[in-house]
N, C-alpha and C. Protein backbone atom coordinates (compact mmCIF):
# COMPACT_ATOMS: atom_id res chain seq x y z
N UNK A 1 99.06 104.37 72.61
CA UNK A 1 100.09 103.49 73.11
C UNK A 1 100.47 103.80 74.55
N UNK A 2 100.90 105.13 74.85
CA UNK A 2 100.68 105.48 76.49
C UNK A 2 99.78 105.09 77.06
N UNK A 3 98.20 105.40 76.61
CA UNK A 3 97.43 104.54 77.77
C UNK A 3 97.57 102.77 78.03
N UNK A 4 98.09 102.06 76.82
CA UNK A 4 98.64 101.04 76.88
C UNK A 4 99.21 100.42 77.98
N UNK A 5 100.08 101.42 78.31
CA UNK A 5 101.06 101.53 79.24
C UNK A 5 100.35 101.61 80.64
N UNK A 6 99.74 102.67 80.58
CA UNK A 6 99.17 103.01 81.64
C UNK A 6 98.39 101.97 82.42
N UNK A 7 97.23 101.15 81.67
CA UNK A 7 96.73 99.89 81.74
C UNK A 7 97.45 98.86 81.93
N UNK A 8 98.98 98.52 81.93
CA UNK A 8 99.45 97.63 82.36
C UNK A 8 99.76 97.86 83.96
N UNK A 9 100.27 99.64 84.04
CA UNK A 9 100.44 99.55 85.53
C UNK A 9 99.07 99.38 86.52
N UNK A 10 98.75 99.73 86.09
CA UNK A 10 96.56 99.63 86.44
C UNK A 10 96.52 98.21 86.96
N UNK A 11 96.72 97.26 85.93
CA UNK A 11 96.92 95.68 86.48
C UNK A 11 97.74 95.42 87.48
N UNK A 12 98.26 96.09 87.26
CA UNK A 12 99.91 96.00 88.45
C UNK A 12 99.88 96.45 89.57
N UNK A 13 98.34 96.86 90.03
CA UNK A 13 98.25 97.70 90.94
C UNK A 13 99.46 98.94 91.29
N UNK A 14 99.37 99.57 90.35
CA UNK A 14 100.66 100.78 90.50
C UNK A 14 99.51 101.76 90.15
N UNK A 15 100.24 103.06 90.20
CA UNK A 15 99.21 104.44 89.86
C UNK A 15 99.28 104.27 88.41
N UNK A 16 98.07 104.33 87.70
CA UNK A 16 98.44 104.55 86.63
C UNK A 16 98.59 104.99 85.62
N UNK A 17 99.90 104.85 85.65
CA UNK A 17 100.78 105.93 84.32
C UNK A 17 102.01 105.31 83.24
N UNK A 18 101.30 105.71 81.85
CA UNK A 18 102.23 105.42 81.01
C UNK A 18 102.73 106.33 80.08
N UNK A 19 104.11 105.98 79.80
CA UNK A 19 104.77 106.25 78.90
C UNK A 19 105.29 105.92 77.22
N UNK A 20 105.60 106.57 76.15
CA UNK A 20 106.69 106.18 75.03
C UNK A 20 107.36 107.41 74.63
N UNK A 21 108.12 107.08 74.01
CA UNK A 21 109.12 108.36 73.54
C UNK A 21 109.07 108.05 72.28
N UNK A 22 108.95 108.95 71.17
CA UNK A 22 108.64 108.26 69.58
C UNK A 22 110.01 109.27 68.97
N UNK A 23 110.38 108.76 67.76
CA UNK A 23 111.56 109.12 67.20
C UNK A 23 111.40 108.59 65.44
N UNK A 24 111.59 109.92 64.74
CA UNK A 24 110.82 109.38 63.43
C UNK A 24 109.82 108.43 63.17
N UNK A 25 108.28 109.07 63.53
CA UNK A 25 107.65 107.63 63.89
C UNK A 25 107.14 106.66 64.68
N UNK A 26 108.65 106.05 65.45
CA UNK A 26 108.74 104.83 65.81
C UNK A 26 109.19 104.97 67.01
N UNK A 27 108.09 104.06 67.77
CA UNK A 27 108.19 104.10 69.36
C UNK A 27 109.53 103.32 69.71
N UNK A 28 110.43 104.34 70.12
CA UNK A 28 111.79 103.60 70.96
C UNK A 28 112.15 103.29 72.26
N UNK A 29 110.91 103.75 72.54
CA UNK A 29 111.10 103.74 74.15
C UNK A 29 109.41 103.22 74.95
N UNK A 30 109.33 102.77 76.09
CA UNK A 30 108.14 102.63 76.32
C UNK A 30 108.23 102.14 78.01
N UNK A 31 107.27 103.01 78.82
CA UNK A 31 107.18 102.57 80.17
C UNK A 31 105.95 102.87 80.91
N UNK A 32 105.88 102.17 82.30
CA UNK A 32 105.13 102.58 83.23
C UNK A 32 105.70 102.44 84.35
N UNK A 33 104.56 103.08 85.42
CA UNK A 33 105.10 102.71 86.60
C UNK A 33 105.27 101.68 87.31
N UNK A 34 106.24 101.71 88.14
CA UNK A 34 106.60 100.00 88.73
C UNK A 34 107.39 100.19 89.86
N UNK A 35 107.03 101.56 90.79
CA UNK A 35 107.48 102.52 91.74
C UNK A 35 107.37 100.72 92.37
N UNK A 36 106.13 100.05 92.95
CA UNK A 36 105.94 99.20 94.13
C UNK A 36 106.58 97.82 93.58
N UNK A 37 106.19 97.22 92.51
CA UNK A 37 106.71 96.44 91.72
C UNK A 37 108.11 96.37 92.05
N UNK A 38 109.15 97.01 91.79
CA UNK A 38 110.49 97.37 91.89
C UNK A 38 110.92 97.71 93.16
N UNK A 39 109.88 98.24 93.67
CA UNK A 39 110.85 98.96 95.27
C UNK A 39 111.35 99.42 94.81
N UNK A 40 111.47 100.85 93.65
CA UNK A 40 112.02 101.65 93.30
C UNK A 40 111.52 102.69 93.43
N UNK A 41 112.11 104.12 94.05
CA UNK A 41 111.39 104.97 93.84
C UNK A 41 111.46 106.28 92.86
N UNK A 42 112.13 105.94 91.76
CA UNK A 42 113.01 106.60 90.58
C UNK A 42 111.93 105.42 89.31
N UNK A 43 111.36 104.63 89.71
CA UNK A 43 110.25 103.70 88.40
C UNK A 43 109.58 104.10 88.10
N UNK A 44 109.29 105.46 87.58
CA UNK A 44 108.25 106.46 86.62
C UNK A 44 107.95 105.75 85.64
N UNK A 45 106.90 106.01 85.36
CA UNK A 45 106.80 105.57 83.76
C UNK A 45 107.79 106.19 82.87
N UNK A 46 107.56 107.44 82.93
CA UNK A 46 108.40 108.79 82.23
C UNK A 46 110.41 108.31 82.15
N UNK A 47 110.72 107.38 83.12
CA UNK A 47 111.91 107.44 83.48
C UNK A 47 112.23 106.48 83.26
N UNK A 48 111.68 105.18 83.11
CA UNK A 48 111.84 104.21 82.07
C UNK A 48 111.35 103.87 80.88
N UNK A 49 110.86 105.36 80.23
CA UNK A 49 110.84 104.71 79.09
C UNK A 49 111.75 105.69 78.40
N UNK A 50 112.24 106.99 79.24
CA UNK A 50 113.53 107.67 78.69
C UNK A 50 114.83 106.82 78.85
N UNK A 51 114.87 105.79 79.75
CA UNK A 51 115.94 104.64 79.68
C UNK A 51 115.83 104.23 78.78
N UNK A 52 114.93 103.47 78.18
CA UNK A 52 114.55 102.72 77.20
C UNK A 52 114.73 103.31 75.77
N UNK A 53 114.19 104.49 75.71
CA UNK A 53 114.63 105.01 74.73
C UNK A 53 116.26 105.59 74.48
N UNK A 54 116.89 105.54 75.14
CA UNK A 54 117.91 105.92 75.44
C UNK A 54 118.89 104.96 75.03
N UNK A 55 118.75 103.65 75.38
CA UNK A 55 119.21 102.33 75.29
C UNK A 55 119.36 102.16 73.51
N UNK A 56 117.94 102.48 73.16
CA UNK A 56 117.48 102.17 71.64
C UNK A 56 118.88 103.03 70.39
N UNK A 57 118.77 104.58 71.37
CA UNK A 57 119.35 104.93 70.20
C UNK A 57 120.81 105.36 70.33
N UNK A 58 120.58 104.73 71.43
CA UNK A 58 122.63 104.30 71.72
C UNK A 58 123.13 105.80 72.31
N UNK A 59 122.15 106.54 73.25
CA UNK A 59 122.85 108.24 73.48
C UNK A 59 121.84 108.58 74.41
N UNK A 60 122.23 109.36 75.00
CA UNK A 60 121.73 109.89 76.11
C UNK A 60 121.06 111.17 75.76
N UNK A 61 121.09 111.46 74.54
CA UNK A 61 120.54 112.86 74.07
C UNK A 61 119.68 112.30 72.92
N UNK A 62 118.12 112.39 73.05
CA UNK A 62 117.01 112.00 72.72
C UNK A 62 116.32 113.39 71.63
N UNK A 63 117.71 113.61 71.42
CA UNK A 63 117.01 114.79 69.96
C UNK A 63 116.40 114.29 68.70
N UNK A 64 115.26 115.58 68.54
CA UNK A 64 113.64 114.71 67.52
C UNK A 64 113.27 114.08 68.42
N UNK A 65 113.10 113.61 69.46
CA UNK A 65 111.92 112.45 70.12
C UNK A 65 111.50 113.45 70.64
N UNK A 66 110.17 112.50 70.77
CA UNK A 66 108.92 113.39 71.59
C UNK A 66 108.68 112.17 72.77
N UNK A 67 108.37 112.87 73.78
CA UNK A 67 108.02 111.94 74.81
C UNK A 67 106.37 112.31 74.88
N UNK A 68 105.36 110.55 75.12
CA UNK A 68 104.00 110.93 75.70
C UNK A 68 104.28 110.51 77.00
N UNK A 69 102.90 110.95 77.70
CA UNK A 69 102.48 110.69 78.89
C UNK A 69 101.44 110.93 79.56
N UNK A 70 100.91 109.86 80.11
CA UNK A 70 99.57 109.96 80.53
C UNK A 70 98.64 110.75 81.74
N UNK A 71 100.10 111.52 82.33
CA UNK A 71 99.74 112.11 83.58
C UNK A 71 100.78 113.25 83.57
N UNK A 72 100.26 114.66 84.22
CA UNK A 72 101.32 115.63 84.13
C UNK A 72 102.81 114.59 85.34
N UNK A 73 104.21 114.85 84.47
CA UNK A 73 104.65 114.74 84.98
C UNK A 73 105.18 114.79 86.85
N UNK A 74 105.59 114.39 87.20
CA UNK A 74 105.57 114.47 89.31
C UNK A 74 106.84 115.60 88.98
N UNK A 75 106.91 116.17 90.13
CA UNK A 75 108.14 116.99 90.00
C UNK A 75 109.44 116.05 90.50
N UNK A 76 109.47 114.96 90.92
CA UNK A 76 110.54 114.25 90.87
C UNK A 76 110.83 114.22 89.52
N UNK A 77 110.57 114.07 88.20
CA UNK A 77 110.32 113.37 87.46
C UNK A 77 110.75 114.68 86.41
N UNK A 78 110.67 116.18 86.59
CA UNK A 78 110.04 117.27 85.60
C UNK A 78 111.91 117.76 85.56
N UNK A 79 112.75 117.54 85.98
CA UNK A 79 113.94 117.98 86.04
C UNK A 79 115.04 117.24 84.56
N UNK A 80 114.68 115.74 84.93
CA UNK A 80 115.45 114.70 83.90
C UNK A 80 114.70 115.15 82.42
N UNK A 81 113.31 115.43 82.45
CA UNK A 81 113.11 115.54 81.20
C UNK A 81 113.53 116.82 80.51
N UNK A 82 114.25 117.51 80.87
CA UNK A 82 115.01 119.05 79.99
C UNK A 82 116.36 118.05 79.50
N UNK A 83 116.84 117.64 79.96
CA UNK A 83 117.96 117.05 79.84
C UNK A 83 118.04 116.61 78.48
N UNK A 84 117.77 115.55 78.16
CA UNK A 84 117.78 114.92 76.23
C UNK A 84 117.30 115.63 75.65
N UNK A 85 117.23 116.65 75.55
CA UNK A 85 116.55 117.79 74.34
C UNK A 85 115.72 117.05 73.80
N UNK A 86 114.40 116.81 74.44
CA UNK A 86 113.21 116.22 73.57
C UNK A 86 112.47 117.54 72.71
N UNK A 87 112.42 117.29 71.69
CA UNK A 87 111.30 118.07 70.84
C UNK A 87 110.15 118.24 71.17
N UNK A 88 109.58 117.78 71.80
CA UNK A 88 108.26 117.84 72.22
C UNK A 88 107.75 117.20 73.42
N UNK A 89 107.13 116.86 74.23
CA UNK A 89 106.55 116.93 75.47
C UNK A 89 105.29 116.86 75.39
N UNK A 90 104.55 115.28 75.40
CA UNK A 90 102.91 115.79 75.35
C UNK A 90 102.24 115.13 76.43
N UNK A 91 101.46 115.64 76.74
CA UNK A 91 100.43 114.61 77.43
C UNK A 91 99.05 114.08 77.41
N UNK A 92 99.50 113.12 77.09
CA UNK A 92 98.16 112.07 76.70
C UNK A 92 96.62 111.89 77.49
N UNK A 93 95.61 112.15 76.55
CA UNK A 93 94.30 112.08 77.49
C UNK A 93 92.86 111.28 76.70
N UNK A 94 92.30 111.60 77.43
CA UNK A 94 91.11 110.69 76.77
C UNK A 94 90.18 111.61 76.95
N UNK A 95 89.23 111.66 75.89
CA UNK A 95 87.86 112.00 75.63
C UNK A 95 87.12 111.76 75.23
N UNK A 96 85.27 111.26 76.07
CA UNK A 96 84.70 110.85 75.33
C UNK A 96 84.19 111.91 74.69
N UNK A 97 83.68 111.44 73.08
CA UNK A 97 82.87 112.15 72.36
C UNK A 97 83.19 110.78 71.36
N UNK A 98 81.83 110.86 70.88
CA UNK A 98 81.47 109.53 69.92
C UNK A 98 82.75 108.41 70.35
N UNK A 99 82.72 108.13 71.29
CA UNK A 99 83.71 106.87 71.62
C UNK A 99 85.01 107.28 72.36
N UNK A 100 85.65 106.65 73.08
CA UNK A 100 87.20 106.70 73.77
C UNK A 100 88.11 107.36 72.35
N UNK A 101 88.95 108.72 72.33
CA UNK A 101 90.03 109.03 71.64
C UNK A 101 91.00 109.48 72.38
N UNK A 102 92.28 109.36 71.75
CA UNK A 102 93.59 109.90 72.46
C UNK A 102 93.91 110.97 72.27
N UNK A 103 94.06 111.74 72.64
CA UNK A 103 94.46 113.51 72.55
C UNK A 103 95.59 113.98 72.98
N UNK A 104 95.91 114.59 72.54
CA UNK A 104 97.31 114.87 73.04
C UNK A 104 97.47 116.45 73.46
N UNK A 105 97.70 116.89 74.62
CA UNK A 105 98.06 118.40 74.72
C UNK A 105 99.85 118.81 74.63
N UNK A 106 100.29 119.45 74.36
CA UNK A 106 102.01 119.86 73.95
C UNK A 106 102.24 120.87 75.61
N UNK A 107 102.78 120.03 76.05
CA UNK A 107 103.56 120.49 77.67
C UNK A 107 104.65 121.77 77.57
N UNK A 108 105.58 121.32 76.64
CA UNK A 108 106.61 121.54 75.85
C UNK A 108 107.15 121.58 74.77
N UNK A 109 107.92 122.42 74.58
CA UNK A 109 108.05 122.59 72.64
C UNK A 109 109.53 122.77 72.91
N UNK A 110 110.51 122.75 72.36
CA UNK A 110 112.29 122.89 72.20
C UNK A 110 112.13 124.36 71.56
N UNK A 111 113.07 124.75 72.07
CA UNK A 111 113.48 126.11 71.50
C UNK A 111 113.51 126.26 69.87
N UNK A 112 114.10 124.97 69.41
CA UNK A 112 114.11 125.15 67.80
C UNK A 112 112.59 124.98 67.27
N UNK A 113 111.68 124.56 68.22
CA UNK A 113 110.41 124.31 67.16
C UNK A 113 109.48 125.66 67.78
N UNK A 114 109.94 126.65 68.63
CA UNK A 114 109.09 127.91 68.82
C UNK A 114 109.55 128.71 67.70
């Protein structure tokens, strides 16, 4: 679903990178970049789809969610994500072997899940 993302900013001629934040499950959040799109320079993928998810579950503290992402975070970007106590932190990749799969490496883990 992140590379999803990622492929829309790709079209969009943006760098591309996507985001979701999942929460029991279920994707509550979801972004890419749209830095040029927007004339924003705060339009991470990472940073709208922690809006987004944020929006979803009515709080600014994103405990149990895991955020993906398709690119190591920018250091603009590596500060906001301590903030909502996400559970997890991954980043999304691709490998071939017998066909395109999604992989995930763990960036970050919360203190309660070490």
């Amino acid at each position: 679903m992140a590379l999803r993302e990622a492929q829309r900013a790709f079209d969009a001629d943006e760098v591309p990178v996507g985001a979701i934040v999942v929460h029991k499950g279920e994707i509550i959040g979801r972004g890419y970049n749209q830095r040029e799109q927007l004339q924003d320079p705060t339009a991470h993928a990472e940073m709208i789809a922690i809006t987004a998810a944020a929006n979803s579950m009515h709080s600014r503290r994103l405990e149990n969610c895991t955020l993906y992402v398709t690119l190591n975070p920018a250091p603009c970007v590596q500060a906001p994500l301590f903030l909502p106590a996400f559970q997890l932190l991954c980043l999304v990749h691709t490998i071939l072997k017998q066909g395109l799969a999604e992989h995930c490496t763990i960036l970050l883990r919360s203190a309660a899940e070490s």
